[in-house]
PDB file of N, CA and C in Angstrom:
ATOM      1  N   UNK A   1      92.652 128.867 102.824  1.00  0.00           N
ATOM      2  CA  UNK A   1      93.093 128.059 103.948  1.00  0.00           C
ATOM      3  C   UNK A   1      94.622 128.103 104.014  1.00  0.00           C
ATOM      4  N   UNK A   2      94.957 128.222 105.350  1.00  0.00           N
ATOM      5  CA  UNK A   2      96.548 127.952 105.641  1.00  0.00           C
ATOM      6  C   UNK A   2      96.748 127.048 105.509  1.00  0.00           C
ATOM      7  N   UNK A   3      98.159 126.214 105.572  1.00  0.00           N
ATOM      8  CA  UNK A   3      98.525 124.992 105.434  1.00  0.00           C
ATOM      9  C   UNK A   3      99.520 124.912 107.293  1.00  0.00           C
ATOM     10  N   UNK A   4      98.963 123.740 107.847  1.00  0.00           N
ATOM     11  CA  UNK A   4      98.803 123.881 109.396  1.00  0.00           C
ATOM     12  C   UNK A   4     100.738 123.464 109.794  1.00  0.00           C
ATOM     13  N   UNK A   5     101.241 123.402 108.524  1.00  0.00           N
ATOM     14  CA  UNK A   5     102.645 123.053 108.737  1.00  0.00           C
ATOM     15  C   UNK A   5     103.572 124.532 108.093  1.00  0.00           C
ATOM     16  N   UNK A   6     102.859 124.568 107.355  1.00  0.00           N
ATOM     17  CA  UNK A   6     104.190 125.959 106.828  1.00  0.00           C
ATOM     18  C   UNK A   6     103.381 127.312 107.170  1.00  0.00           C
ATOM     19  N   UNK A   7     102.657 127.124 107.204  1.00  0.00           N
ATOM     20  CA  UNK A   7     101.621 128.480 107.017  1.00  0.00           C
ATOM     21  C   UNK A   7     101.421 129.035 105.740  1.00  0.00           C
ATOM     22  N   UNK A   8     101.664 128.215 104.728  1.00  0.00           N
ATOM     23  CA  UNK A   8     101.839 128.505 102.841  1.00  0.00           C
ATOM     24  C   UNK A   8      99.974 128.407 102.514  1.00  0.00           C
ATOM     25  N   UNK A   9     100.038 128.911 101.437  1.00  0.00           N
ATOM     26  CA  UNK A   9      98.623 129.429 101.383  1.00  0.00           C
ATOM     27  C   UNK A   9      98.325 127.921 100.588  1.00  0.00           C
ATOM     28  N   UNK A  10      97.057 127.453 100.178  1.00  0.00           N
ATOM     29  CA  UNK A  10      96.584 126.068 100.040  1.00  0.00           C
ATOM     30  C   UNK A  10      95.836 126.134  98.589  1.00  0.00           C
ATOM     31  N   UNK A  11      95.861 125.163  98.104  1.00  0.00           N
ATOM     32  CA  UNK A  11      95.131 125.216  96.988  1.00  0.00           C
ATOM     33  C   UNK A  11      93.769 124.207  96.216  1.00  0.00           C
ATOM     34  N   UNK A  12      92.536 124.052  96.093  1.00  0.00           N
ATOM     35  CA  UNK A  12      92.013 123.019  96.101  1.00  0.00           C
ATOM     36  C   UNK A  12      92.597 122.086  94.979  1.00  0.00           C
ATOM     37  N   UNK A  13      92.645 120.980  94.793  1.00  0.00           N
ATOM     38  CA  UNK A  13      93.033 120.369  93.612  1.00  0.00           C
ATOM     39  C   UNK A  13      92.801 118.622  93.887  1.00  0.00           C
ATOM     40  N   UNK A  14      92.830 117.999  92.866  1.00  0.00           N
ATOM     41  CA  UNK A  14      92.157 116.315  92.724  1.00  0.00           C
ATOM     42  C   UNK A  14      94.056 115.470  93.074  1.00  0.00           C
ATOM     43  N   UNK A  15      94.273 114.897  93.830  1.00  0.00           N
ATOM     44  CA  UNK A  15      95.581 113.939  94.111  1.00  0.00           C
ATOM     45  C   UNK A  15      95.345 113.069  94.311  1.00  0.00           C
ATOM     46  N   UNK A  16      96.577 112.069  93.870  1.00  0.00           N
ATOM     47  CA  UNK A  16      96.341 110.435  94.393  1.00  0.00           C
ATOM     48  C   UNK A  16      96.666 110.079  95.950  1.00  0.00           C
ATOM     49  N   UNK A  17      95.751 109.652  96.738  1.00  0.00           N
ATOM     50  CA  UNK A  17      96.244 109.196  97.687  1.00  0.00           C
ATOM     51  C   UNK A  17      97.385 107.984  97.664  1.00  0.00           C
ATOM     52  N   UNK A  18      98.205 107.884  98.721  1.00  0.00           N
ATOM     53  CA  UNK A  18      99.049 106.326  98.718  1.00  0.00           C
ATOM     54  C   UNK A  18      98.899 106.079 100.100  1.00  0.00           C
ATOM     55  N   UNK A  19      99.023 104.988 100.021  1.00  0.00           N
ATOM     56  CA  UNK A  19      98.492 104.046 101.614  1.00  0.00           C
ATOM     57  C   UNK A  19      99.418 102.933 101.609  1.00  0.00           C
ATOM     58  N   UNK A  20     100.526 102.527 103.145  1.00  0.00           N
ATOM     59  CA  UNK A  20     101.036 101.822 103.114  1.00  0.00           C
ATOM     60  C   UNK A  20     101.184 101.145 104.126  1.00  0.00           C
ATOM     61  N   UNK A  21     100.991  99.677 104.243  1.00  0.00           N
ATOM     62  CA  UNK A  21     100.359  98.809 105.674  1.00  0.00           C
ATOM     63  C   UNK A  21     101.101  97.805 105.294  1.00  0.00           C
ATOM     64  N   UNK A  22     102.475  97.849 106.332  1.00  0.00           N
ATOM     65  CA  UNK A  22     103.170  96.002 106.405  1.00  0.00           C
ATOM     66  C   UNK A  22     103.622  96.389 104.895  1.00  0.00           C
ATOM     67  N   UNK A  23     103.192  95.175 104.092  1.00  0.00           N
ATOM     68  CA  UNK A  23     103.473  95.009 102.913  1.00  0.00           C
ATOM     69  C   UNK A  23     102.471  95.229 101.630  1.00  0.00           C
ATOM     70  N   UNK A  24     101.539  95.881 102.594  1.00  0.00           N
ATOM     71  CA  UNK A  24     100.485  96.013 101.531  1.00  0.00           C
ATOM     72  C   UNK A  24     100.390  97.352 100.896  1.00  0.00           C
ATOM     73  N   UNK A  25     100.087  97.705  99.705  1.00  0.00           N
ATOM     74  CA  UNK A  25     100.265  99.272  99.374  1.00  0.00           C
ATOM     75  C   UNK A  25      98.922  99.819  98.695  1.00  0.00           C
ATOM     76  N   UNK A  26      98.324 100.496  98.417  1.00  0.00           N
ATOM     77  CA  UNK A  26      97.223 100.864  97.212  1.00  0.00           C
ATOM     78  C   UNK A  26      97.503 102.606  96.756  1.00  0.00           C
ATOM     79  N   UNK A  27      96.561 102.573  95.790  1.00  0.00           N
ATOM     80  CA  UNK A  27      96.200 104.328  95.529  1.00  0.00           C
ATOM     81  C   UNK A  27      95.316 104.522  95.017  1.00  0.00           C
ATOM     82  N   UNK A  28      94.912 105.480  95.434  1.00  0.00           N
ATOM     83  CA  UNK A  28      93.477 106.023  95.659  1.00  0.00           C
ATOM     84  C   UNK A  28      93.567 107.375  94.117  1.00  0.00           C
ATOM     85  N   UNK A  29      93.147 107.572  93.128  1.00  0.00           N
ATOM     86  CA  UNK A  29      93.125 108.686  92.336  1.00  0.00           C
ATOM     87  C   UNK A  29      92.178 109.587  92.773  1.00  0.00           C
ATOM     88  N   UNK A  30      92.229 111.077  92.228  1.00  0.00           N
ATOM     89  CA  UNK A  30      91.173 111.714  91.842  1.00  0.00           C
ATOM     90  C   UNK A  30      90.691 111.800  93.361  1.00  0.00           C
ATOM     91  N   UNK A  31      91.563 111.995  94.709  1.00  0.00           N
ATOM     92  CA  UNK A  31      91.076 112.691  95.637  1.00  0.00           C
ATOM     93  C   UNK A  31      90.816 114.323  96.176  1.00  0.00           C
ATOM     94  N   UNK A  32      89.992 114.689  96.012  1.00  0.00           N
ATOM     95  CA  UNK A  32      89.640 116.050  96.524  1.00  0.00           C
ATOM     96  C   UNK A  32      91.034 116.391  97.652  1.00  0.00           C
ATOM     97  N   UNK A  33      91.664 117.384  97.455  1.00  0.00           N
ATOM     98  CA  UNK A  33      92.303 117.941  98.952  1.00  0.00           C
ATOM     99  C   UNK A  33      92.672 119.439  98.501  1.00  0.00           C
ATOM    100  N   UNK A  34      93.418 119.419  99.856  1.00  0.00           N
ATOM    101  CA  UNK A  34      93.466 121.102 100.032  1.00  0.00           C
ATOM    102  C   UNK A  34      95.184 121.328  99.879  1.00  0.00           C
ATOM    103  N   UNK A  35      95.870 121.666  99.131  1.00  0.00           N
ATOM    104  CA  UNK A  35      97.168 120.829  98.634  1.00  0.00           C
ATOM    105  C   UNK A  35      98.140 122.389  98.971  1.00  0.00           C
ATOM    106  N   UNK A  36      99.003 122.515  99.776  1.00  0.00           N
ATOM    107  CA  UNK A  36      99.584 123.818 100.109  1.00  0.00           C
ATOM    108  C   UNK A  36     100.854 123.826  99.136  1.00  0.00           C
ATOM    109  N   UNK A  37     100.768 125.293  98.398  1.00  0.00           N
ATOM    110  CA  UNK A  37     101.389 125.969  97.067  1.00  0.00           C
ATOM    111  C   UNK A  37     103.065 126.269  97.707  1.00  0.00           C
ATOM    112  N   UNK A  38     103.607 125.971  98.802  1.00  0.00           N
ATOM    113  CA  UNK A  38     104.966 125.784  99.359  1.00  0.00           C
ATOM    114  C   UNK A  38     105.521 124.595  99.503  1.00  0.00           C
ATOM    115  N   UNK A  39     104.812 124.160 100.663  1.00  0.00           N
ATOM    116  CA  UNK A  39     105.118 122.253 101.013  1.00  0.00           C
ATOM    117  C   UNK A  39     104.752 121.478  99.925  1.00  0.00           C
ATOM    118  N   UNK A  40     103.533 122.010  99.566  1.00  0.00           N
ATOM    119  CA  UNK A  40     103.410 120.419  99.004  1.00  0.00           C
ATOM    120  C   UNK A  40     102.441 119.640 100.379  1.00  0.00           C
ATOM    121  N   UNK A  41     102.416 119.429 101.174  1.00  0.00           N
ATOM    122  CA  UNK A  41     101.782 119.179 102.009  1.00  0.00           C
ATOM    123  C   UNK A  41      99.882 119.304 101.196  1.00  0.00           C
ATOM    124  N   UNK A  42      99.155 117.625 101.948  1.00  0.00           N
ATOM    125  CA  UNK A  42      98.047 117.258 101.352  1.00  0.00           C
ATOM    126  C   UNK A  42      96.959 117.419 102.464  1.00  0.00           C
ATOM    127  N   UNK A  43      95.854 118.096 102.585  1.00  0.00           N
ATOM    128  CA  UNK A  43      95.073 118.214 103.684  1.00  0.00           C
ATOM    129  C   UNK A  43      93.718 118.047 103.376  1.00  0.00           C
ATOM    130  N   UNK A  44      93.281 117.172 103.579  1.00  0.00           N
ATOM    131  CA  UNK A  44      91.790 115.722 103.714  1.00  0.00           C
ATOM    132  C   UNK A  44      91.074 116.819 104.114  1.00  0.00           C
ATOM    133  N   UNK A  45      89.521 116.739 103.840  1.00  0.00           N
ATOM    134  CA  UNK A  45      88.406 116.821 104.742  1.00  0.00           C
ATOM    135  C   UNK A  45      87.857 115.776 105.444  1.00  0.00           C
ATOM    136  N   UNK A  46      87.308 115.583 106.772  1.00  0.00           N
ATOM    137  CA  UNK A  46      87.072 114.743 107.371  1.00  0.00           C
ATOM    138  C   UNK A  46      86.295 113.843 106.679  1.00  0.00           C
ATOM    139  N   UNK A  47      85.222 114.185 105.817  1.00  0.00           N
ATOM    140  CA  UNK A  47      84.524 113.101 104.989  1.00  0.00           C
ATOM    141  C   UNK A  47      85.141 112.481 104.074  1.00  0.00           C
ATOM    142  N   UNK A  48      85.978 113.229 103.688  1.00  0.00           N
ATOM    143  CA  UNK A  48      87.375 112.480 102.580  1.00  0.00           C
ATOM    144  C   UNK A  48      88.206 111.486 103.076  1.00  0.00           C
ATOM    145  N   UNK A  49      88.596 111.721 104.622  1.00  0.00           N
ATOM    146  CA  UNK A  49      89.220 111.194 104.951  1.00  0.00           C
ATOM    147  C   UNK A  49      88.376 109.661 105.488  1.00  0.00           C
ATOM    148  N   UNK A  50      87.218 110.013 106.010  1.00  0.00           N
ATOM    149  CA  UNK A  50      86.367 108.294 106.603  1.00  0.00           C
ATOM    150  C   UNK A  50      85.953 107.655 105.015  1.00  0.00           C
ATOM    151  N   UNK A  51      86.455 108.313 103.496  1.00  0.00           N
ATOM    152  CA  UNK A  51      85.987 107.621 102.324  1.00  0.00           C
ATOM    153  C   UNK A  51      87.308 106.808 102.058  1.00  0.00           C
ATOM    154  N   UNK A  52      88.038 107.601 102.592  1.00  0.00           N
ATOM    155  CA  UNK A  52      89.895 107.007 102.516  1.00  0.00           C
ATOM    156  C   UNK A  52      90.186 105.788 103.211  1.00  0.00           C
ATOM    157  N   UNK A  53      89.638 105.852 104.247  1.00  0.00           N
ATOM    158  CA  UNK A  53      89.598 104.551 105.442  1.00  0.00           C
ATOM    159  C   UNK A  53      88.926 103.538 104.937  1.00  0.00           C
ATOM    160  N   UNK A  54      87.612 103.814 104.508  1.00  0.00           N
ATOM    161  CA  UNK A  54      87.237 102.463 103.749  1.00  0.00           C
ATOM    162  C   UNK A  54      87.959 101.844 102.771  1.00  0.00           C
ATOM    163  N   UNK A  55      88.285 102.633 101.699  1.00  0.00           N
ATOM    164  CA  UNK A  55      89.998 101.867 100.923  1.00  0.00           C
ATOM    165  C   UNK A  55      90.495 101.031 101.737  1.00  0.00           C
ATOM    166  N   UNK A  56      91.001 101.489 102.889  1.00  0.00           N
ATOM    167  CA  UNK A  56      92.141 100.475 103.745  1.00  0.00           C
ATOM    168  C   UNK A  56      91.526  99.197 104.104  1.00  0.00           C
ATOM    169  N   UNK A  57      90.125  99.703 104.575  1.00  0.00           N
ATOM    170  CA  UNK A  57      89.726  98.539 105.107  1.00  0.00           C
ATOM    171  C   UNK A  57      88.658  97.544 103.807  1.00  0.00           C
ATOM    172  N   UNK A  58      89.233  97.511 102.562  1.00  0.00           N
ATOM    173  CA  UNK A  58      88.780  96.489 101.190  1.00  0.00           C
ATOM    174  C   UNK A  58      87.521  96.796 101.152  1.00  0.00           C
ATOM    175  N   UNK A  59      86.627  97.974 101.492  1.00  0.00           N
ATOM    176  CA  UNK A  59      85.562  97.963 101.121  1.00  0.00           C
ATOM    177  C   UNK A  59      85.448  97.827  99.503  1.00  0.00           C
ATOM    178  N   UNK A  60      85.862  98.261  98.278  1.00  0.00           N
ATOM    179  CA  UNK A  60      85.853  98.712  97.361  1.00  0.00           C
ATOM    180  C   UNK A  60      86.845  97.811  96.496  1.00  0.00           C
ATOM    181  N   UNK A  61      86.643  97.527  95.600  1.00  0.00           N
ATOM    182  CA  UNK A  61      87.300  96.813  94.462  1.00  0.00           C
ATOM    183  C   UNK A  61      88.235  97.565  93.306  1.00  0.00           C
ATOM    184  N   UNK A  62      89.685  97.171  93.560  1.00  0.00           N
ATOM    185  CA  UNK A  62      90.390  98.507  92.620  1.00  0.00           C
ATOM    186  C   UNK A  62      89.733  98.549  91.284  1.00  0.00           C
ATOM    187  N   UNK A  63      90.052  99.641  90.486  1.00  0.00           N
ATOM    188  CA  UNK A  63      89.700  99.848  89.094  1.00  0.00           C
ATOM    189  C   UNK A  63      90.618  99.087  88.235  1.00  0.00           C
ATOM    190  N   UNK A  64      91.633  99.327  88.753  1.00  0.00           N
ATOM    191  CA  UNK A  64      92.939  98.674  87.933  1.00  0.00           C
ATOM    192  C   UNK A  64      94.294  97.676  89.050  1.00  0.00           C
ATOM    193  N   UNK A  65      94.929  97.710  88.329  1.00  0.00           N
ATOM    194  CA  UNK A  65      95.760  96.795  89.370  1.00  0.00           C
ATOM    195  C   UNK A  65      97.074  97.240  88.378  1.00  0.00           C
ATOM    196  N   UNK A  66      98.293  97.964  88.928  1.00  0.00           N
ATOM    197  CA  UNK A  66      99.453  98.538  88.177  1.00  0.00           C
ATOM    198  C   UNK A  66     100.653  97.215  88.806  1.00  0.00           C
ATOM    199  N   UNK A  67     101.799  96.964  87.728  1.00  0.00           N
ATOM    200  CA  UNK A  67     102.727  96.187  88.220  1.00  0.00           C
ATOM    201  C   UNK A  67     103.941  97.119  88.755  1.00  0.00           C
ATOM    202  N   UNK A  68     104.861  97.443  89.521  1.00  0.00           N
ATOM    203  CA  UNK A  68     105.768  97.543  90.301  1.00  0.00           C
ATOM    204  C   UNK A  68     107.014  97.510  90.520  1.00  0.00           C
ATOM    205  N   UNK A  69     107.966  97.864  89.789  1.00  0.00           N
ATOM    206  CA  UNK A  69     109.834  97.504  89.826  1.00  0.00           C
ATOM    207  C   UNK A  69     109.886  97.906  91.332  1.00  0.00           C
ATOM    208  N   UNK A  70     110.898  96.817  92.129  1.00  0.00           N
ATOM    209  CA  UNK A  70     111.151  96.950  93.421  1.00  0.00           C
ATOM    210  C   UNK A  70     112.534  97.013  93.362  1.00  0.00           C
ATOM    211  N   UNK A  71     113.238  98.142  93.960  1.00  0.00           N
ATOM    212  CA  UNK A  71     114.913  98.345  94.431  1.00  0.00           C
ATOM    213  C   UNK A  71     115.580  97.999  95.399  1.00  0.00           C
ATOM    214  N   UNK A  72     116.462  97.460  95.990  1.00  0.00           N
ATOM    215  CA  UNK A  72     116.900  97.791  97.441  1.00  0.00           C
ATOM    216  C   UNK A  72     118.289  98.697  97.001  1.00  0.00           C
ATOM    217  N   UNK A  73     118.185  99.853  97.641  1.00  0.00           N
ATOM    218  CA  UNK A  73     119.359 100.996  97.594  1.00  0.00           C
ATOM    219  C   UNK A  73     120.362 100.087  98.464  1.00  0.00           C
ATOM    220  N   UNK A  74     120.171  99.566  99.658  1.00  0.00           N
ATOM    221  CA  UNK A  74     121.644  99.029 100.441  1.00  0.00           C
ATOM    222  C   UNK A  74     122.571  98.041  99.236  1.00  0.00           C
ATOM    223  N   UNK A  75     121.628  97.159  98.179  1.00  0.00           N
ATOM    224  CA  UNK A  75     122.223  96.065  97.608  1.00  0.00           C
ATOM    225  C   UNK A  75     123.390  97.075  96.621  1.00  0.00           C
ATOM    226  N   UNK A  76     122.697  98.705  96.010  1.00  0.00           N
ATOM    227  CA  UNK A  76     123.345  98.808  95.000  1.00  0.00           C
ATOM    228  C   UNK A  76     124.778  99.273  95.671  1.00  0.00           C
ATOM    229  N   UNK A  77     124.847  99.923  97.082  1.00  0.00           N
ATOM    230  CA  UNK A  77     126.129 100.673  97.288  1.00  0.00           C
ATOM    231  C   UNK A  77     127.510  99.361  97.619  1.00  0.00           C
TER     232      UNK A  77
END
């Protein structure tokens, strides 16, 4: 498979999704995608992707729950 942004050739492999809404954030491990060997660029299958949506919408109960250091870059300059 091409990769629909660079045209770099693609590779299958397991990634964490990240999802970010307002103030809310999660991640998803151990997602199937099609991961292009230039960009970097991450490309879902459609069934991957309506398993991804349920995440957003709390179907599912995290496994873990990680804590977070928060920065603001404007405070440090």
């Amino acid at each position: 498979m091409r990769c629909v942004f660079c045209g770099g050739e693609t590779k299958k492999m397991f990634v964490t999704f990240s999802y970010e809404e307002e103030n809310r954030y999660f991640l998803v491990e151990h997602v199937p995608a099609e991961v292009c060997e230039r960009c970097g660029e991450k490309i879902y299958s459609p069934d991957v992707t309506d398993e991804l949506l349920k995440f957003a919408k709390d179907k599912f109960k995290p496994v873990k729950k990680l804590e977070v250091s928060v920065f603001d870059f404007a405070e440090s300059c």
